[in-house]
Structure formats: structure tokens, C-alpha cells
N, C-alpha and C. Protein backbone atom coordinates (compact mmCIF):
# COMPACT_ATOMS: atom_id res chain seq x y z
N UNK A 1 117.42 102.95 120.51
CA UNK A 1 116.84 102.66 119.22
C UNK A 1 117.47 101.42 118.60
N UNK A 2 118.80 101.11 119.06
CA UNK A 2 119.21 99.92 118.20
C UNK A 2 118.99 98.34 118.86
N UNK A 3 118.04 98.26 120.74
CA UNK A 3 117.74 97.62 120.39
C UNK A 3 116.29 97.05 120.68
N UNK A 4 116.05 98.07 119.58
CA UNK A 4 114.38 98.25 118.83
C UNK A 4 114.49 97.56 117.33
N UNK A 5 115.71 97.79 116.95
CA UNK A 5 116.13 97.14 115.65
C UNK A 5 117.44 96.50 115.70
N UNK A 6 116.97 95.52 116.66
CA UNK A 6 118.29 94.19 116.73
C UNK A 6 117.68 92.91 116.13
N UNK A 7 118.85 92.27 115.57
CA UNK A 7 118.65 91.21 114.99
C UNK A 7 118.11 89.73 115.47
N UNK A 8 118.43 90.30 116.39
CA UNK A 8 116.97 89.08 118.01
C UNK A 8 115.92 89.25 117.71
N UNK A 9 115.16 90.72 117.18
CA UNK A 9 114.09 91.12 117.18
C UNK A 9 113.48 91.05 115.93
N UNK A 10 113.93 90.62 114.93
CA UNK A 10 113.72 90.51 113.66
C UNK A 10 113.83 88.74 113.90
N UNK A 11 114.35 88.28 114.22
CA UNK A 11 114.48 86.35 114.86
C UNK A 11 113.09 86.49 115.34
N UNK A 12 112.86 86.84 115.74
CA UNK A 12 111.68 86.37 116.73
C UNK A 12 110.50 87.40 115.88
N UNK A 13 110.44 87.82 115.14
CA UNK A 13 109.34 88.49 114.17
C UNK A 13 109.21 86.98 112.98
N UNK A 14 110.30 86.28 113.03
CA UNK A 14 110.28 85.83 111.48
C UNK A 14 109.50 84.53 111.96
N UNK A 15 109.83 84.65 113.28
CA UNK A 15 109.64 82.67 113.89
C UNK A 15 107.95 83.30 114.32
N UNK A 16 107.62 84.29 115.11
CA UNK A 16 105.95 84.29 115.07
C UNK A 16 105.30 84.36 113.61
N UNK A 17 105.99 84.83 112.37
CA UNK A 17 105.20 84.56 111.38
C UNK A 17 105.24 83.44 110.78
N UNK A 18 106.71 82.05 111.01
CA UNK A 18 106.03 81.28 110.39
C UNK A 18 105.50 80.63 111.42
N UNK A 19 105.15 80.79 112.71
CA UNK A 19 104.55 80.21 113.31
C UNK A 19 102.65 80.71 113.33
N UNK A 20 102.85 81.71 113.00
CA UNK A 20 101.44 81.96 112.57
C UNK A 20 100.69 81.81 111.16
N UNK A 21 101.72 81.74 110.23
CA UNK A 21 101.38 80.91 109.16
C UNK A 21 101.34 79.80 108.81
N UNK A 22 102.08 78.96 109.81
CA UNK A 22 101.30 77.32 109.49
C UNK A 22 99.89 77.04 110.11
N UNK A 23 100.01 77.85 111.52
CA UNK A 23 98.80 77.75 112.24
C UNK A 23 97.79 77.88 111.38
N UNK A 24 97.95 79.17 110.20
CA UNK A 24 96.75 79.63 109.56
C UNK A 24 96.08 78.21 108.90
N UNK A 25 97.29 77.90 108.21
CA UNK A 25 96.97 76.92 106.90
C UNK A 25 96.39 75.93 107.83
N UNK A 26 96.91 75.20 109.25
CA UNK A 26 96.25 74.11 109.53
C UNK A 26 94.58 74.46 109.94
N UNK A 27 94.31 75.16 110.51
CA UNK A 27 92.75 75.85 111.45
C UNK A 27 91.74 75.33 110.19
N UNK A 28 90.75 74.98 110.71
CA UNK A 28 89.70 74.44 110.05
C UNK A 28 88.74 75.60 110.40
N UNK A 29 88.79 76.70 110.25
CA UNK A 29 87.48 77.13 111.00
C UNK A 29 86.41 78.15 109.33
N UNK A 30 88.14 78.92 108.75
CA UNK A 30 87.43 79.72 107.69
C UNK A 30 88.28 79.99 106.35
N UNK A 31 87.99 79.82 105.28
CA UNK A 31 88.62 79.60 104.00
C UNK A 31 89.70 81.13 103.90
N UNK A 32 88.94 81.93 104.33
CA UNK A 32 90.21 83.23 104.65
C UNK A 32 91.10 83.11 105.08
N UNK A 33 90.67 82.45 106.05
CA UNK A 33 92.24 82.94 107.03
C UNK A 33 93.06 81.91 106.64
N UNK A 34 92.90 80.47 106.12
CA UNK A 34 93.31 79.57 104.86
C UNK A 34 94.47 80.22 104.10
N UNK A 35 93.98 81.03 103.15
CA UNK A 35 94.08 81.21 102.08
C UNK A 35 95.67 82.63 102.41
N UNK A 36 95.22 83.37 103.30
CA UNK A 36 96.36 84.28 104.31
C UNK A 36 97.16 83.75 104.76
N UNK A 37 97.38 82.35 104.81
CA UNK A 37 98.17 81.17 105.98
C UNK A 37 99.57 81.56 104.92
N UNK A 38 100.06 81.00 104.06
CA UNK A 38 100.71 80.91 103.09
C UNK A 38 101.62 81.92 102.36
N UNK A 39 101.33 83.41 102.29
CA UNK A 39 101.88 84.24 102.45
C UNK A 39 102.50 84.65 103.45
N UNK A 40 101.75 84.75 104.65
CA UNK A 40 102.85 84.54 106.10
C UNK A 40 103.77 83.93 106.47
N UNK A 41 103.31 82.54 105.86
CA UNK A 41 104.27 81.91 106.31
C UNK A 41 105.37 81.59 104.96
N UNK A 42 105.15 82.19 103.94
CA UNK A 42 106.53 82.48 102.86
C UNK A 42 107.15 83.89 103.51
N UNK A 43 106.50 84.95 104.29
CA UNK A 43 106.91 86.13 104.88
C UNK A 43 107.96 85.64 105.71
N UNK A 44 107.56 85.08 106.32
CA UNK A 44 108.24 84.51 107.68
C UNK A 44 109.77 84.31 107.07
N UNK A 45 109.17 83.22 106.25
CA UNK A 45 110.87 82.33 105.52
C UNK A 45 111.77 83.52 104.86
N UNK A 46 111.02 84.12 104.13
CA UNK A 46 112.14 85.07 103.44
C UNK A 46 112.90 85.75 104.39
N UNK A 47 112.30 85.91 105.57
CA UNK A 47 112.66 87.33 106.21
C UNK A 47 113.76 86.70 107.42
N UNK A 48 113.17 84.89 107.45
CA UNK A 48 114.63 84.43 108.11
C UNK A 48 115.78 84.06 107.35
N UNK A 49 115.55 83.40 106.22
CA UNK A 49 116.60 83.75 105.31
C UNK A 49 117.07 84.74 105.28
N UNK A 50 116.98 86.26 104.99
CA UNK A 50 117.25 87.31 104.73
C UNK A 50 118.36 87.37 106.15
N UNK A 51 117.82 87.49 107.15
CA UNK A 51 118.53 87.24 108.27
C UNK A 51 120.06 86.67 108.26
N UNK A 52 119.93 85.78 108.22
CA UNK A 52 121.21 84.52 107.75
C UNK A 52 121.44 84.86 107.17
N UNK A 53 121.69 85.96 106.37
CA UNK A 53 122.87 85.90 105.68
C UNK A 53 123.32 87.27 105.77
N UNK A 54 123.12 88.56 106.61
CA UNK A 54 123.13 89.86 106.93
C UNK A 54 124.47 89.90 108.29
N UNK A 55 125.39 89.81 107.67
CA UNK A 55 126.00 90.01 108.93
C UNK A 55 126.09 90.38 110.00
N UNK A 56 126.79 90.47 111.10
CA UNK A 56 126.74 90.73 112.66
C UNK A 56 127.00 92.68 112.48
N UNK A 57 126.56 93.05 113.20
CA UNK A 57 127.27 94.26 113.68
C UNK A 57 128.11 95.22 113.77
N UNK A 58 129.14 94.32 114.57
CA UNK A 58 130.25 94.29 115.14
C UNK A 58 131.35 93.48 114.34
N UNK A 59 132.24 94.40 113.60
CA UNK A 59 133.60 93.49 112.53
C UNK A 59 134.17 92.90 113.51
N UNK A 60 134.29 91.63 113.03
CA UNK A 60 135.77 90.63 113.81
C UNK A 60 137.27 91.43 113.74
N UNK A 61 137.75 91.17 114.70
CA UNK A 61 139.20 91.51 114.62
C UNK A 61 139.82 90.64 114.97
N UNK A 62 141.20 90.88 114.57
CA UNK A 62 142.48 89.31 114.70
C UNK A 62 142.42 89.03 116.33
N UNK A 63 142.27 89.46 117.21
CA UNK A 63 141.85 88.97 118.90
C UNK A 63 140.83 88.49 118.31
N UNK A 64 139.94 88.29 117.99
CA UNK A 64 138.74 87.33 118.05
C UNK A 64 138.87 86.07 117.75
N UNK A 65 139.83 86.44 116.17
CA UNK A 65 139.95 84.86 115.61
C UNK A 65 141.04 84.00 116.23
N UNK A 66 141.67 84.38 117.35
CA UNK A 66 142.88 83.71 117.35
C UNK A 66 141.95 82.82 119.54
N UNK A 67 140.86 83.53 119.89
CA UNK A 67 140.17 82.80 120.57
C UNK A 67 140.83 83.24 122.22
């Protein structure tokens, strides 16, 4: 289950939405799917922001930092 809900998997949820929300906004085909472009792709951003800044997992310990 955890990695069903890893933070790879939420990376790559945030990057197909803003990648499917610029797509929306650029497509010439229908004022809908237009108009849907833009929320996705603010979805996208929040949710990689949100990301960045959610820490790792796994706490550092003094073996880690010393390399």
C-alpha cells in the first residue's frame, strides 16, 4: 500500500496534470475543454508545490549527515 501512495506517484500525477492542462488550453478544437485547461493545470501546480515542501519519509540521522 505505501507504494500505491509514494511520493513518485503523486510526481508523476502532478506532471500529467500540468501536462494535460496546458495541452487543454493550447487544442483548438472546443471552447470546453479550453475553458477545463486552466484548472488542471493550477491542479497540477498546487499539488507539485504541495509536494516540495512535504518531507521525505524516512528522518535523517547523524550517519547520514556526516556522508
Amino acid at each position: 500500500m505505501s507504494e500505491l501512495l509514494s511520493k513518485k506517484w503523486f510526481y508523476r500525477l502532478a506532471s500529467t496534470l500540468i501536462l494535460g492542462g496546458f495541452a487543454m488550453l493550447c487544442q483548438p478544437f472546443t471552447h470546453d475543454i479550453f475553458v477545463l485547461g486552466f484548472p488542471v493545470l493550477l491542479a497540477g501546480v498546487a499539488l507539485f508545490m504541495i509536494l516540495d515542501h512535504v518531507p521525505d519519509g524516512k528522518p535523517k540521522t547523524e550517519e547520514d549527515d556526516r556522508g
